[in-house]
N, C-alpha and C. Protein backbone atom coordinates (compact mmCIF):
# COMPACT_ATOMS: atom_id res chain seq x y z
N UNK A 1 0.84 -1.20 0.00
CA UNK A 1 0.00 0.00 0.00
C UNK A 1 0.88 1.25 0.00
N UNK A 2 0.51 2.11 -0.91
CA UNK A 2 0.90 3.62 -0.95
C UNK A 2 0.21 4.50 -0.75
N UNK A 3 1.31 5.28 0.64
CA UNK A 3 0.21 6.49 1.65
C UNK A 3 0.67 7.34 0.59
N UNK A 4 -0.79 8.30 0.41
CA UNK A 4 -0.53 9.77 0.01
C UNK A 4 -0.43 10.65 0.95
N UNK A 5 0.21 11.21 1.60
CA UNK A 5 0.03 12.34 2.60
C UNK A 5 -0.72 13.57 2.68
N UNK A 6 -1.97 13.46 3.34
CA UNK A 6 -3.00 14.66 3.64
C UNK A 6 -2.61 15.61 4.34
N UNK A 7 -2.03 16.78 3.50
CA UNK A 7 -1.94 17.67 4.46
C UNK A 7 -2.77 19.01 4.26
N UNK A 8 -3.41 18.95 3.40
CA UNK A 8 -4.14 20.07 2.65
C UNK A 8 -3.60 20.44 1.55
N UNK A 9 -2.93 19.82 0.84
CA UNK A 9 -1.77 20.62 -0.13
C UNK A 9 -3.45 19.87 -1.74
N UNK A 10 -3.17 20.98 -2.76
CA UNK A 10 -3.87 20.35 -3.77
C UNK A 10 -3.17 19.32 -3.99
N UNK A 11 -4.03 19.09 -5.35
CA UNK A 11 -3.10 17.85 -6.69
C UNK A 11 -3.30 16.70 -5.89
N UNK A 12 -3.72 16.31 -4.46
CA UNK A 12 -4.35 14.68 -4.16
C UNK A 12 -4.62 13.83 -4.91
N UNK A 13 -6.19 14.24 -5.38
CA UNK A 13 -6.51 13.50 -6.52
C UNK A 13 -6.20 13.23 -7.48
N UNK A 14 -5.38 13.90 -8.03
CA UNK A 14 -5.06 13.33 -9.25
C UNK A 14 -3.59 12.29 -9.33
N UNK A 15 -3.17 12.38 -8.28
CA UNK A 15 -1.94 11.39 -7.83
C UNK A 15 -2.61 10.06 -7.25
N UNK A 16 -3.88 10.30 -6.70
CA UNK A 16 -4.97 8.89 -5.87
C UNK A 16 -5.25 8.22 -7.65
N UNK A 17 -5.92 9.02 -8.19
CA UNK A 17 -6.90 9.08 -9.67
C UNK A 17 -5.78 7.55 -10.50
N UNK A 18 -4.41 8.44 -10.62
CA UNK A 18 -3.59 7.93 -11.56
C UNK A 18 -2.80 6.33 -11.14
N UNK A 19 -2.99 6.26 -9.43
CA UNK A 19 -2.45 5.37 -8.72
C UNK A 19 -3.63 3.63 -8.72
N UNK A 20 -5.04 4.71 -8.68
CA UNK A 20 -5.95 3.68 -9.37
C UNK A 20 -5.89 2.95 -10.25
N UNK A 21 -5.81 4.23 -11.21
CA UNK A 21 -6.07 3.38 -12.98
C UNK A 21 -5.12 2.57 -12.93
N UNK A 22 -3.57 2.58 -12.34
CA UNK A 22 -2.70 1.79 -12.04
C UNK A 22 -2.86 0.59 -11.71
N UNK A 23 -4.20 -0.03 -10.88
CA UNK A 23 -4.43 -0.67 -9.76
C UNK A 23 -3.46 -1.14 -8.98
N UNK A 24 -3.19 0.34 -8.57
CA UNK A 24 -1.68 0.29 -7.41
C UNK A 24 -2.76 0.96 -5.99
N UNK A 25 -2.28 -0.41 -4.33
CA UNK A 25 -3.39 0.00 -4.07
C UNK A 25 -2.80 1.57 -3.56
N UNK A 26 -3.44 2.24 -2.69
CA UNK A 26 -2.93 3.50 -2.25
C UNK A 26 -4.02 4.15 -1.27
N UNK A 27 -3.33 5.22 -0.51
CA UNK A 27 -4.89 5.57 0.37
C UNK A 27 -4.47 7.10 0.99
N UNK A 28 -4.95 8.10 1.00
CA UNK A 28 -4.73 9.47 1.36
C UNK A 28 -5.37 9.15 2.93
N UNK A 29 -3.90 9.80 3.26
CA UNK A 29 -3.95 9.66 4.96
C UNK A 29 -3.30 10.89 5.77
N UNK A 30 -3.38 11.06 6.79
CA UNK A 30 -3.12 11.75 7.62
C UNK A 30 -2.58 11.53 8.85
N UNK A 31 -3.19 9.75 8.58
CA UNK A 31 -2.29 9.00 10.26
C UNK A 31 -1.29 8.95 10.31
N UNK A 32 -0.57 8.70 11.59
CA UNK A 32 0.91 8.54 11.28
C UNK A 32 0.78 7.03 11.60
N UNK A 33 0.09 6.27 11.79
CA UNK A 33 0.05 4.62 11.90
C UNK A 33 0.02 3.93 10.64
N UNK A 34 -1.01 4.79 10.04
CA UNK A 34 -0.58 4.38 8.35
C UNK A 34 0.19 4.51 7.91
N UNK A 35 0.60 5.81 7.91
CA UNK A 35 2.33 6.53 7.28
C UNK A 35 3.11 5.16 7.58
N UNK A 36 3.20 5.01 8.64
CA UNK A 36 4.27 4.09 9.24
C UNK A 36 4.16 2.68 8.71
N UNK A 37 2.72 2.58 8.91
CA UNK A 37 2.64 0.57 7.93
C UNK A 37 2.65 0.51 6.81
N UNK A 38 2.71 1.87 6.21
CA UNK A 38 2.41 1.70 4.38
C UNK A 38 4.00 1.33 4.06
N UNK A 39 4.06 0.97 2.30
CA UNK A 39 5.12 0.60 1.86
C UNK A 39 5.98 1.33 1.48
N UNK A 40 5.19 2.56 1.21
CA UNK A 40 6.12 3.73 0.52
C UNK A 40 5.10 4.97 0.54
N UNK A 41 5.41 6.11 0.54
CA UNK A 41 5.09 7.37 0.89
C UNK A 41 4.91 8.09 -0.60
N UNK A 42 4.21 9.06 -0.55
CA UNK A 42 3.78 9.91 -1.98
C UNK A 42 3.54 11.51 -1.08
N UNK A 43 4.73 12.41 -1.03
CA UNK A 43 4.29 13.72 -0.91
C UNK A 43 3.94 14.41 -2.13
N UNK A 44 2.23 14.70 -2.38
CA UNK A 44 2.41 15.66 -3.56
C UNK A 44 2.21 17.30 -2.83
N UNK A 45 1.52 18.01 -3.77
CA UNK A 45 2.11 19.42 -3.30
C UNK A 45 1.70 20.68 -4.91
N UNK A 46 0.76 21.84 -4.66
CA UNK A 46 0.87 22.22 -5.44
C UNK A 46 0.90 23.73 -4.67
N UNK A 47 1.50 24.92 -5.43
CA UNK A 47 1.14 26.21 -4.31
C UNK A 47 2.44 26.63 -4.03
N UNK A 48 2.34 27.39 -2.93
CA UNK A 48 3.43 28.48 -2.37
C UNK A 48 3.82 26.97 -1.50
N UNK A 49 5.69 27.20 -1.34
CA UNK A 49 6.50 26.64 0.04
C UNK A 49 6.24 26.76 1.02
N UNK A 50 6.08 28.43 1.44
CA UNK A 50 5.63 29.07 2.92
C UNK A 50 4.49 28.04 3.57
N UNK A 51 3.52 27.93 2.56
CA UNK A 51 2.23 27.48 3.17
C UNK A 51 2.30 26.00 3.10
N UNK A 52 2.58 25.77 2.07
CA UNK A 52 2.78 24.10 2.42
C UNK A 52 3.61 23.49 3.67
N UNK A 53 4.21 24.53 4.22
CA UNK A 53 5.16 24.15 4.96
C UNK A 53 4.63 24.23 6.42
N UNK A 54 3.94 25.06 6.40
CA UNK A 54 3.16 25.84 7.57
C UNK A 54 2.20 24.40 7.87
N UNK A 55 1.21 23.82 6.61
CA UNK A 55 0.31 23.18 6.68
C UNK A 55 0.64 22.22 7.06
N UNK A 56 1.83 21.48 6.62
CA UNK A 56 2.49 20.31 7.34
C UNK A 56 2.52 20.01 8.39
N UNK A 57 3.37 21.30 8.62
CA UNK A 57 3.70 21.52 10.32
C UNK A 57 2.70 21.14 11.32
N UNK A 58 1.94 21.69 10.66
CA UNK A 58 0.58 21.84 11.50
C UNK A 58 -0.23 20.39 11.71
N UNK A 59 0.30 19.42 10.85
CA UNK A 59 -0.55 17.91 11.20
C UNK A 59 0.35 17.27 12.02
N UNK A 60 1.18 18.14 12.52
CA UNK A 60 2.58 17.24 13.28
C UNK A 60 3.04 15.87 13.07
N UNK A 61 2.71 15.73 11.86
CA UNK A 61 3.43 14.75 10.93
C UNK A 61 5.19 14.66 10.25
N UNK A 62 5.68 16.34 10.35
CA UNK A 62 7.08 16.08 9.70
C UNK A 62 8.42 15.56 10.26
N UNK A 63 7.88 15.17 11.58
CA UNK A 63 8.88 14.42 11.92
C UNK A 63 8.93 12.87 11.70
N UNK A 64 7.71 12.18 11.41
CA UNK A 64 7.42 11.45 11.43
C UNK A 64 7.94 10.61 9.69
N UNK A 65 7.29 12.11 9.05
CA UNK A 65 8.01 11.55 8.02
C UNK A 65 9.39 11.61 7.35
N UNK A 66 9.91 12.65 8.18
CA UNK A 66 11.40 12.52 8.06
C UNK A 66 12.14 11.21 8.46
N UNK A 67 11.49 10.65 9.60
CA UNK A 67 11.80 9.41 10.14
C UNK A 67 11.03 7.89 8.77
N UNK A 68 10.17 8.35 8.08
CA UNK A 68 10.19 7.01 7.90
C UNK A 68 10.58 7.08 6.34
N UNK A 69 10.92 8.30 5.73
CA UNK A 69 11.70 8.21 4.37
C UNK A 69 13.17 7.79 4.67
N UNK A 70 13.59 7.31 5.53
CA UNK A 70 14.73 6.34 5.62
C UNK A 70 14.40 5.16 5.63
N UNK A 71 13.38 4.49 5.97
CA UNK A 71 12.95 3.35 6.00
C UNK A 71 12.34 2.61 4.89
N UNK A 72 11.74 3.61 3.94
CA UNK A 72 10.88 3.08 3.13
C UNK A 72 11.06 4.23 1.46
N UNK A 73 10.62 3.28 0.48
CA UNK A 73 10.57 4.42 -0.92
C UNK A 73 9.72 5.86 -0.62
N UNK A 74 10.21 6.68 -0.74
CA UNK A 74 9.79 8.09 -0.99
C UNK A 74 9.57 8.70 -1.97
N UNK A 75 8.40 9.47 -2.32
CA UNK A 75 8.34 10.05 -3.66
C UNK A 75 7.55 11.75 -3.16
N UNK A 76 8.30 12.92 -3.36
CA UNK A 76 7.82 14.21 -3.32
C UNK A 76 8.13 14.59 -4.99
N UNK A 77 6.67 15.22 -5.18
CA UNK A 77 6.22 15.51 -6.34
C UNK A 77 5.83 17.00 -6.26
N UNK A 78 6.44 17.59 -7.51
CA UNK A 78 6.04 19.13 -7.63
C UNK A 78 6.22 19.62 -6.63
N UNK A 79 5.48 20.80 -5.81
CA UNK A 79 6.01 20.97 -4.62
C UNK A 79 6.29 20.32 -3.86
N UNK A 80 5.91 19.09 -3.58
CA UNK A 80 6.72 18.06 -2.53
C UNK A 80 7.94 17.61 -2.87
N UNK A 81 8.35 17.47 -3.79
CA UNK A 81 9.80 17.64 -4.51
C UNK A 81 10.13 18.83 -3.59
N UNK A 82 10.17 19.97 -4.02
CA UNK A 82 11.03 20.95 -3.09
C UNK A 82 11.10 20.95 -1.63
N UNK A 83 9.98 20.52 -1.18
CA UNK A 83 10.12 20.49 0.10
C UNK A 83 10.89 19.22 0.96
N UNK A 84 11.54 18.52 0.00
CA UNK A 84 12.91 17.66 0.54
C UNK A 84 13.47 18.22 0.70
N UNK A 85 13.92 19.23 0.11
CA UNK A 85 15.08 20.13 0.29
C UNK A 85 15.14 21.00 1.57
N UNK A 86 16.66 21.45 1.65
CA UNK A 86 17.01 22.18 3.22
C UNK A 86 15.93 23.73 3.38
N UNK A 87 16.04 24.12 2.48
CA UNK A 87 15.20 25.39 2.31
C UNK A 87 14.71 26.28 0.77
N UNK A 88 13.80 26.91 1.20
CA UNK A 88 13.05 27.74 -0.31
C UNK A 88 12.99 29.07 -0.15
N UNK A 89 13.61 29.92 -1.19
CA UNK A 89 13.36 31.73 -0.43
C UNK A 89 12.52 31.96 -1.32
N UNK A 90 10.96 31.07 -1.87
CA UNK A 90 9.93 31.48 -2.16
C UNK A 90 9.28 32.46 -1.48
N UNK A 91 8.94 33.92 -1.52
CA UNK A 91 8.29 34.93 -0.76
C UNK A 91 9.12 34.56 0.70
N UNK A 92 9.34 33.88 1.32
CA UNK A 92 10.77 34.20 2.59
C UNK A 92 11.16 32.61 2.60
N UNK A 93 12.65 32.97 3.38
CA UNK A 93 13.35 31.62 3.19
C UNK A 93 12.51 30.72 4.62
N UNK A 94 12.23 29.57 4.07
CA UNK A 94 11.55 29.18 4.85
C UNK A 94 12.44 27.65 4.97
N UNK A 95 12.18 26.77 6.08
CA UNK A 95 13.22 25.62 6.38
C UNK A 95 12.29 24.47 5.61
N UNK A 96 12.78 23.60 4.71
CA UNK A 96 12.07 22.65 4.37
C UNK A 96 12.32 21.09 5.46
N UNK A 97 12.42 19.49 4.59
CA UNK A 97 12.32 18.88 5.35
C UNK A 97 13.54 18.09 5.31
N UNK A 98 14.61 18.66 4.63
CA UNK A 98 16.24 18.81 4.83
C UNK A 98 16.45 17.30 4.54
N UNK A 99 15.56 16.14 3.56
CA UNK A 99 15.84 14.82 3.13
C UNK A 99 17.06 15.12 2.44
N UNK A 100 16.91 15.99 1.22
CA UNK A 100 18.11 16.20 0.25
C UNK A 100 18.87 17.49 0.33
N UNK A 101 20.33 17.29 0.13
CA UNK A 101 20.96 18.82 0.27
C UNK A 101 20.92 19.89 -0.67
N UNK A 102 20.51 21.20 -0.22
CA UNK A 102 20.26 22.17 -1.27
C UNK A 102 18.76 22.95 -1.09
N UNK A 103 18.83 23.55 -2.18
CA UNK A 103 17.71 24.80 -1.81
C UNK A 103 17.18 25.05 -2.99
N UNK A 104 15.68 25.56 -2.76
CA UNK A 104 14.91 25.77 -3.81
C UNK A 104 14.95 27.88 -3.78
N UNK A 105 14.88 27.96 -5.69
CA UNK A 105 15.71 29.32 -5.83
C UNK A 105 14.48 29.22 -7.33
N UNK A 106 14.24 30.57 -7.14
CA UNK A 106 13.37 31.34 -8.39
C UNK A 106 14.17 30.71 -9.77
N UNK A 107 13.16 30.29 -10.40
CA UNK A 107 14.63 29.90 -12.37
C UNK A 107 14.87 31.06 -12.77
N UNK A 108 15.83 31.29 -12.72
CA UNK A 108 16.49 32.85 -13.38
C UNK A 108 15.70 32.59 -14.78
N UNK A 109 15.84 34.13 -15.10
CA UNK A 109 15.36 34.92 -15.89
C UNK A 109 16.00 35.08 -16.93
N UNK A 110 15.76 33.77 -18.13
CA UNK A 110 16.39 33.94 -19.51
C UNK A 110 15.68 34.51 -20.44
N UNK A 111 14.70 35.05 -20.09
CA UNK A 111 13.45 35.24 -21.26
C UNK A 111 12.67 33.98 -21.93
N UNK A 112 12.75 33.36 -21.06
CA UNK A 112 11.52 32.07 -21.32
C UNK A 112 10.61 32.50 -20.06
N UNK A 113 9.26 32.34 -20.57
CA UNK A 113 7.92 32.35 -19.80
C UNK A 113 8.29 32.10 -18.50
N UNK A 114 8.06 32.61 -17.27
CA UNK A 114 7.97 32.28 -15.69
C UNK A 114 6.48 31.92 -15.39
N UNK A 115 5.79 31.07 -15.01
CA UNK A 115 5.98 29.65 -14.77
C UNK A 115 6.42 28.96 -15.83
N UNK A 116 7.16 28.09 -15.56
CA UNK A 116 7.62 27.31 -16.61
C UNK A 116 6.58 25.74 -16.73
N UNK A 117 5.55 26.33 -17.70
CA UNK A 117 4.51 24.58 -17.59
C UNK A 117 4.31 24.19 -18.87
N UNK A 118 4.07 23.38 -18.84
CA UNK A 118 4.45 22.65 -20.58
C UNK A 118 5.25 21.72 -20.48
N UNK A 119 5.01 20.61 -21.28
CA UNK A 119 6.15 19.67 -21.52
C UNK A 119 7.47 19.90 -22.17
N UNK A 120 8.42 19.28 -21.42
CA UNK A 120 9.60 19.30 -22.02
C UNK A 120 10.07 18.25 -21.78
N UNK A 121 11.53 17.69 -22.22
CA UNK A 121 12.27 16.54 -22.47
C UNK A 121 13.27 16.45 -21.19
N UNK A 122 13.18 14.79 -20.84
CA UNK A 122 14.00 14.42 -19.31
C UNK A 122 15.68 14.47 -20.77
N UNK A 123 16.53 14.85 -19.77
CA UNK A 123 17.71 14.91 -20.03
C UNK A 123 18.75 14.23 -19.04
N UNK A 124 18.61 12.65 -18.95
CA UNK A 124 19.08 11.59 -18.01
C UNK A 124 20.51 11.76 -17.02
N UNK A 125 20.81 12.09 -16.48
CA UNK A 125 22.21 12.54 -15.68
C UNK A 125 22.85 11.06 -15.38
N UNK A 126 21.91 10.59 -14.44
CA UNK A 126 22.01 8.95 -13.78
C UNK A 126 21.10 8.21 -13.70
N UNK A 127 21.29 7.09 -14.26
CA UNK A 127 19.70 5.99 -13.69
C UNK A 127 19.59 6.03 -12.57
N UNK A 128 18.01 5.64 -12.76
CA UNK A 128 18.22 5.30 -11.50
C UNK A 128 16.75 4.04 -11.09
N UNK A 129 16.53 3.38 -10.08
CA UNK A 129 15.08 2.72 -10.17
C UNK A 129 13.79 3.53 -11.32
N UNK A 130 13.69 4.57 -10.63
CA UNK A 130 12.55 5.18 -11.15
C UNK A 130 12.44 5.50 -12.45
N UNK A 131 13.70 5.56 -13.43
CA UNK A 131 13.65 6.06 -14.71
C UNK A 131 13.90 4.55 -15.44
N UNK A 132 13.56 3.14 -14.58
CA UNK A 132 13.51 2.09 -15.49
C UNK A 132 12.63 2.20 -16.53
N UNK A 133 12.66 1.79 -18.03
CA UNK A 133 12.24 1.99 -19.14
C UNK A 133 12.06 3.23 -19.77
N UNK A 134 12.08 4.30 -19.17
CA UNK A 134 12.32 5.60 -19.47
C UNK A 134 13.53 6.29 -20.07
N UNK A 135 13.14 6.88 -21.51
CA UNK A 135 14.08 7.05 -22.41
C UNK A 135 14.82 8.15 -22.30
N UNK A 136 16.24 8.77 -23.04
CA UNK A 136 16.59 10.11 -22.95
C UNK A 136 15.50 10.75 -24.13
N UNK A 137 15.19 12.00 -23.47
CA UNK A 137 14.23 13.08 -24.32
C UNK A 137 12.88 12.88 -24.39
N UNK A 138 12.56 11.21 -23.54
CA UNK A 138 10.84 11.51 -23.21
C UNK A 138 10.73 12.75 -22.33
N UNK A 139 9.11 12.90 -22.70
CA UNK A 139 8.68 14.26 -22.26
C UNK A 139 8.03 14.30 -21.18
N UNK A 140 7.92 14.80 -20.17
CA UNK A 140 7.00 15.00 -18.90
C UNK A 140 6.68 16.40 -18.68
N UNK A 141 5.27 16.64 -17.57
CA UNK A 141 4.69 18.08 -17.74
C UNK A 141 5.26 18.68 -16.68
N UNK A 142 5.48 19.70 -16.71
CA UNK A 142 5.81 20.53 -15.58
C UNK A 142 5.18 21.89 -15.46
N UNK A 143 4.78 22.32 -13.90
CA UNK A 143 3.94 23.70 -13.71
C UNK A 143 4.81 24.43 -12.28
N UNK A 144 5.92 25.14 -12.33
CA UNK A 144 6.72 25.13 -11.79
C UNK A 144 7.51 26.73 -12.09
N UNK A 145 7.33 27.67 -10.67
CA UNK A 145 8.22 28.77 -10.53
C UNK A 145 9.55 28.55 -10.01
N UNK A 146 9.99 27.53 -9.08
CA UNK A 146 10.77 27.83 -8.91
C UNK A 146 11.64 26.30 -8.74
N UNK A 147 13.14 25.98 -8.23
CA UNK A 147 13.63 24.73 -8.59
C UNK A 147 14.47 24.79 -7.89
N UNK A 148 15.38 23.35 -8.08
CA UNK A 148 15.84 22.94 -6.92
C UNK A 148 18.04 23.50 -7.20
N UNK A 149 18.57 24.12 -6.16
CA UNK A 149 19.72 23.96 -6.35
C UNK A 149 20.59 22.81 -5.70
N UNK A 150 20.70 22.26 -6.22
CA UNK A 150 21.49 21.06 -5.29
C UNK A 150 22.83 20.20 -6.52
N UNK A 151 23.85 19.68 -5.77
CA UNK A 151 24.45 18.66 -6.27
C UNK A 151 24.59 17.89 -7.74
N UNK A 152 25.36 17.72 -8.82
CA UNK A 152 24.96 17.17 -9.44
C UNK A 152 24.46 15.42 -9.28
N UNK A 153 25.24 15.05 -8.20
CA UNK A 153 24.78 13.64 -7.41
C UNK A 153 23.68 13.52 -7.16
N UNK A 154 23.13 14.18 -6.87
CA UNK A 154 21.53 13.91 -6.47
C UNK A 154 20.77 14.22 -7.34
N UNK A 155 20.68 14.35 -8.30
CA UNK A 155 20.04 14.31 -9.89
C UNK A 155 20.47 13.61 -10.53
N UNK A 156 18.86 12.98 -10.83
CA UNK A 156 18.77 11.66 -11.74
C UNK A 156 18.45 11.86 -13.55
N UNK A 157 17.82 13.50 -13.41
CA UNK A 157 17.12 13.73 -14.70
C UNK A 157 17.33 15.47 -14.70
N UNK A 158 17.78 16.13 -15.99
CA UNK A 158 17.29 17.44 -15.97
C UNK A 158 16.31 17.56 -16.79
N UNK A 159 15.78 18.86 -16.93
CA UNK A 159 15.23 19.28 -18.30
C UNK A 159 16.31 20.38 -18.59
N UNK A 160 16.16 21.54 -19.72
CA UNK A 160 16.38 22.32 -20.56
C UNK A 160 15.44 23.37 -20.20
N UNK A 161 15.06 24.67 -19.22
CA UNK A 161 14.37 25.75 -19.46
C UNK A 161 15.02 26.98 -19.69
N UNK A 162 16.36 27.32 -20.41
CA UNK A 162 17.10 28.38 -20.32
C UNK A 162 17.98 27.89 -19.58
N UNK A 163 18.18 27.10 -18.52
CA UNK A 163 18.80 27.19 -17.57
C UNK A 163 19.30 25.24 -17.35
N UNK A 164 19.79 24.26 -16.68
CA UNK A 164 19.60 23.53 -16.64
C UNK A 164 18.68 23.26 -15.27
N UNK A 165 17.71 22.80 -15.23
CA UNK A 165 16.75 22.49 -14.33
C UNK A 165 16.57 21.11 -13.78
N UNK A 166 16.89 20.87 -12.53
CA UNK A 166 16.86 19.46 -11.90
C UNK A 166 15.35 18.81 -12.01
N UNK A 167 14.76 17.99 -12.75
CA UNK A 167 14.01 17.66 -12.78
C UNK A 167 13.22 16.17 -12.22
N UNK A 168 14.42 15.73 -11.80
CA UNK A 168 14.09 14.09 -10.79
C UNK A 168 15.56 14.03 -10.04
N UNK A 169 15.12 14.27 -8.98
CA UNK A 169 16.66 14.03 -7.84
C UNK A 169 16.16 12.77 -6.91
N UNK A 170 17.43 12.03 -6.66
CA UNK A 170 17.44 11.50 -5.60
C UNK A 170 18.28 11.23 -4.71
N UNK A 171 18.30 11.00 -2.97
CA UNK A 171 19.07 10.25 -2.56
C UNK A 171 18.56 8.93 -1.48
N UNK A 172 19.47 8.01 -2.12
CA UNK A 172 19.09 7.04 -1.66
C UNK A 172 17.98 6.56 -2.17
N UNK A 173 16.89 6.10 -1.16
CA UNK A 173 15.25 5.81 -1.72
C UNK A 173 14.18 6.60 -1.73
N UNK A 174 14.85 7.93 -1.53
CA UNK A 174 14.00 9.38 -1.31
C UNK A 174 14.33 10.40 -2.91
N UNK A 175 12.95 10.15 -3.55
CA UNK A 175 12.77 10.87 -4.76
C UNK A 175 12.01 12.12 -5.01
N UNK A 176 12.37 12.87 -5.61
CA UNK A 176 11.64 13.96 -5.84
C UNK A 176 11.40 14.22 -7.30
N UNK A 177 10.09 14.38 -7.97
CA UNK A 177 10.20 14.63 -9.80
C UNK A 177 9.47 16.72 -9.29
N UNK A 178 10.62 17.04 -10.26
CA UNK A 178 10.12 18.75 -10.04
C UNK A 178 8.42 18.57 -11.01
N UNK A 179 8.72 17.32 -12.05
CA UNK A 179 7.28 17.76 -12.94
C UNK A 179 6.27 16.51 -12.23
N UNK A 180 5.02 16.26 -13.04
CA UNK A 180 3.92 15.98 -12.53
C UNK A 180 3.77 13.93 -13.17
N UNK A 181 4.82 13.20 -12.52
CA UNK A 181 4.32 12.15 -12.88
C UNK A 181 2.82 11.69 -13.79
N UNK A 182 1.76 11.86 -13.16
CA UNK A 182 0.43 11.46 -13.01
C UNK A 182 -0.34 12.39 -14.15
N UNK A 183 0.42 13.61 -14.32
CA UNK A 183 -0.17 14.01 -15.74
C UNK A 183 0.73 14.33 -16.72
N UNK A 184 1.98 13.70 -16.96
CA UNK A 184 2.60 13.08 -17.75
C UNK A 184 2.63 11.74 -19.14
N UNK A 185 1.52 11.21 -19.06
CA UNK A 185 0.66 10.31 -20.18
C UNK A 185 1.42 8.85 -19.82
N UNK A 186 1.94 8.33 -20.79
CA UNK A 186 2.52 6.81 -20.85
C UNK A 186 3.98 6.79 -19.76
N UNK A 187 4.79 8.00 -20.01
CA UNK A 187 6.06 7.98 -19.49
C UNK A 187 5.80 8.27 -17.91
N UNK A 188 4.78 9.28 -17.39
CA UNK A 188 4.66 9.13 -15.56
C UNK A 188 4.07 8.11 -15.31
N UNK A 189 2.70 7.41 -15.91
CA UNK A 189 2.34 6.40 -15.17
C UNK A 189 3.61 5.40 -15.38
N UNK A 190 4.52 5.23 -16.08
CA UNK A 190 5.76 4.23 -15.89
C UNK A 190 6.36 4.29 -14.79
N UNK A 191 6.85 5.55 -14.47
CA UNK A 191 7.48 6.00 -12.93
C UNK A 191 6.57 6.28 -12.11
N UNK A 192 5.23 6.22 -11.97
CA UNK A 192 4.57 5.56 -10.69
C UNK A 192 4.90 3.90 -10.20
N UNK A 193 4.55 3.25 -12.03
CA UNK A 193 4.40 1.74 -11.63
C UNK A 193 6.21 1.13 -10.94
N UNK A 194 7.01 2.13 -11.48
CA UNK A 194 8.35 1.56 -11.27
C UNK A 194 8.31 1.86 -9.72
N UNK A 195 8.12 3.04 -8.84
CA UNK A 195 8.26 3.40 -7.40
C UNK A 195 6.84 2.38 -6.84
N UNK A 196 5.83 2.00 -7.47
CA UNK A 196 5.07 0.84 -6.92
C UNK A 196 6.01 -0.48 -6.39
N UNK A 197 6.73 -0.86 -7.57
CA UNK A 197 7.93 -2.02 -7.88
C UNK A 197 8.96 -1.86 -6.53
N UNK A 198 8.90 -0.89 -6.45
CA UNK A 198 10.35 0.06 -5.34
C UNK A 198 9.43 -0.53 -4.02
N UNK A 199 8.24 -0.50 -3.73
CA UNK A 199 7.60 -0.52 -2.92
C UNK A 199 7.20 -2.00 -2.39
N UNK A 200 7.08 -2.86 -3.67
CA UNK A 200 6.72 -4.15 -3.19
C UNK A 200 8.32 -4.88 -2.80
N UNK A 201 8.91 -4.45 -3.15
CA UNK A 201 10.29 -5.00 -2.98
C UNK A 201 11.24 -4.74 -1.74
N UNK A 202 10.67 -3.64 -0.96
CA UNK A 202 11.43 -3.01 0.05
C UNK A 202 11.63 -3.97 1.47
């Protein structure tokens, strides 16, 4: 079973929706008894850092899950992607949940569109589990102001927005995709079913 984590953050459903059609089982929770018996974890996340962060806080869940993304597959998506990270100076620097090293920073300003949403092409750094069968230059969606600075080690995938943009980091069994698995078409539901795989295997 794969917990989604309820914390108020949007985009739930459509990470529950896509985990279905999967028939991967899964269940949006808020317990930390579930958190803890499930197989693997799904932070999604859409919105400002500040507040997602605040909202977390507030189910007194982030310690809990800091503690059990060592134990088990992890997956933070879109904003839950950033919020692995040590911190975000989205509207103020705020402390994230410090899984991966580095910080989330506005995409400079090349004269490409700010938000950056639309599909673009994974640009493979390192395999890794999650990008099993996944090609260089398949495309995934992304809806995304701002991104992650970190390491080239801990990136598994970039894209290309002006800038090079970390687009799937990991360390260890703790993943983050900056774009939207679940509305990504043939290539995200692959990297759901592969972190399912991650999950029955752990």
């Amino acid at each position: 079973m794969i917990a989604v984590v309820d914390y108020g953050a949007g985009n739930l459903f459509s990470v529950l929706n896509a985990l279905e059609y999967l028939k991967i089982p899964a269940k949006l929770t808020a317990d930390g008894t579930e958190l803890q018996q499930a197989d693997a974890i799904i932070l999604p996340g859409v919105g400002a850092f500040p507040d997602a962060m605040r909202m977390l806080n507030g189910t007194g869940l982030t310690e809990l899950l800091k503690e059990e993304a060592q134990k088990k597959p992890f997956l933070g998506i879109c904003l839950g992607m950033q919020m692995l990270f040590e911190s975000s100076c989205e509207f103020e620097v705020t402390a994230g949940l410090g899984l991966i090293p580095g910080e989330i920073v506005r995409i400079p300003d090349t004269g490409l569109k700010i938000p950056h949403m639309g599909w673009n092409q994974l640009e493979i750094n390192q395999r890794c589990p999650l990008l099993d069968g996944v090609e260089e230059k398949d495309s995934v969606y992304f809806v995304h102001s701002y991104m992650a600075q970190t390491a080239p080690e801990n990136v598994s995938a970039y894209c290309d927005y002006g800038v090079k943009v970390p687009a799937l980091v990991r360390k260890d069994r703790i993943y983050g995709a900056q774009f939207h698995p679940e509305k990504s078409g043939a290539v995200g539901l692959r990297m759901l079913r592969n972190f399912a795989a991650m999950a029955q295997a752990k």
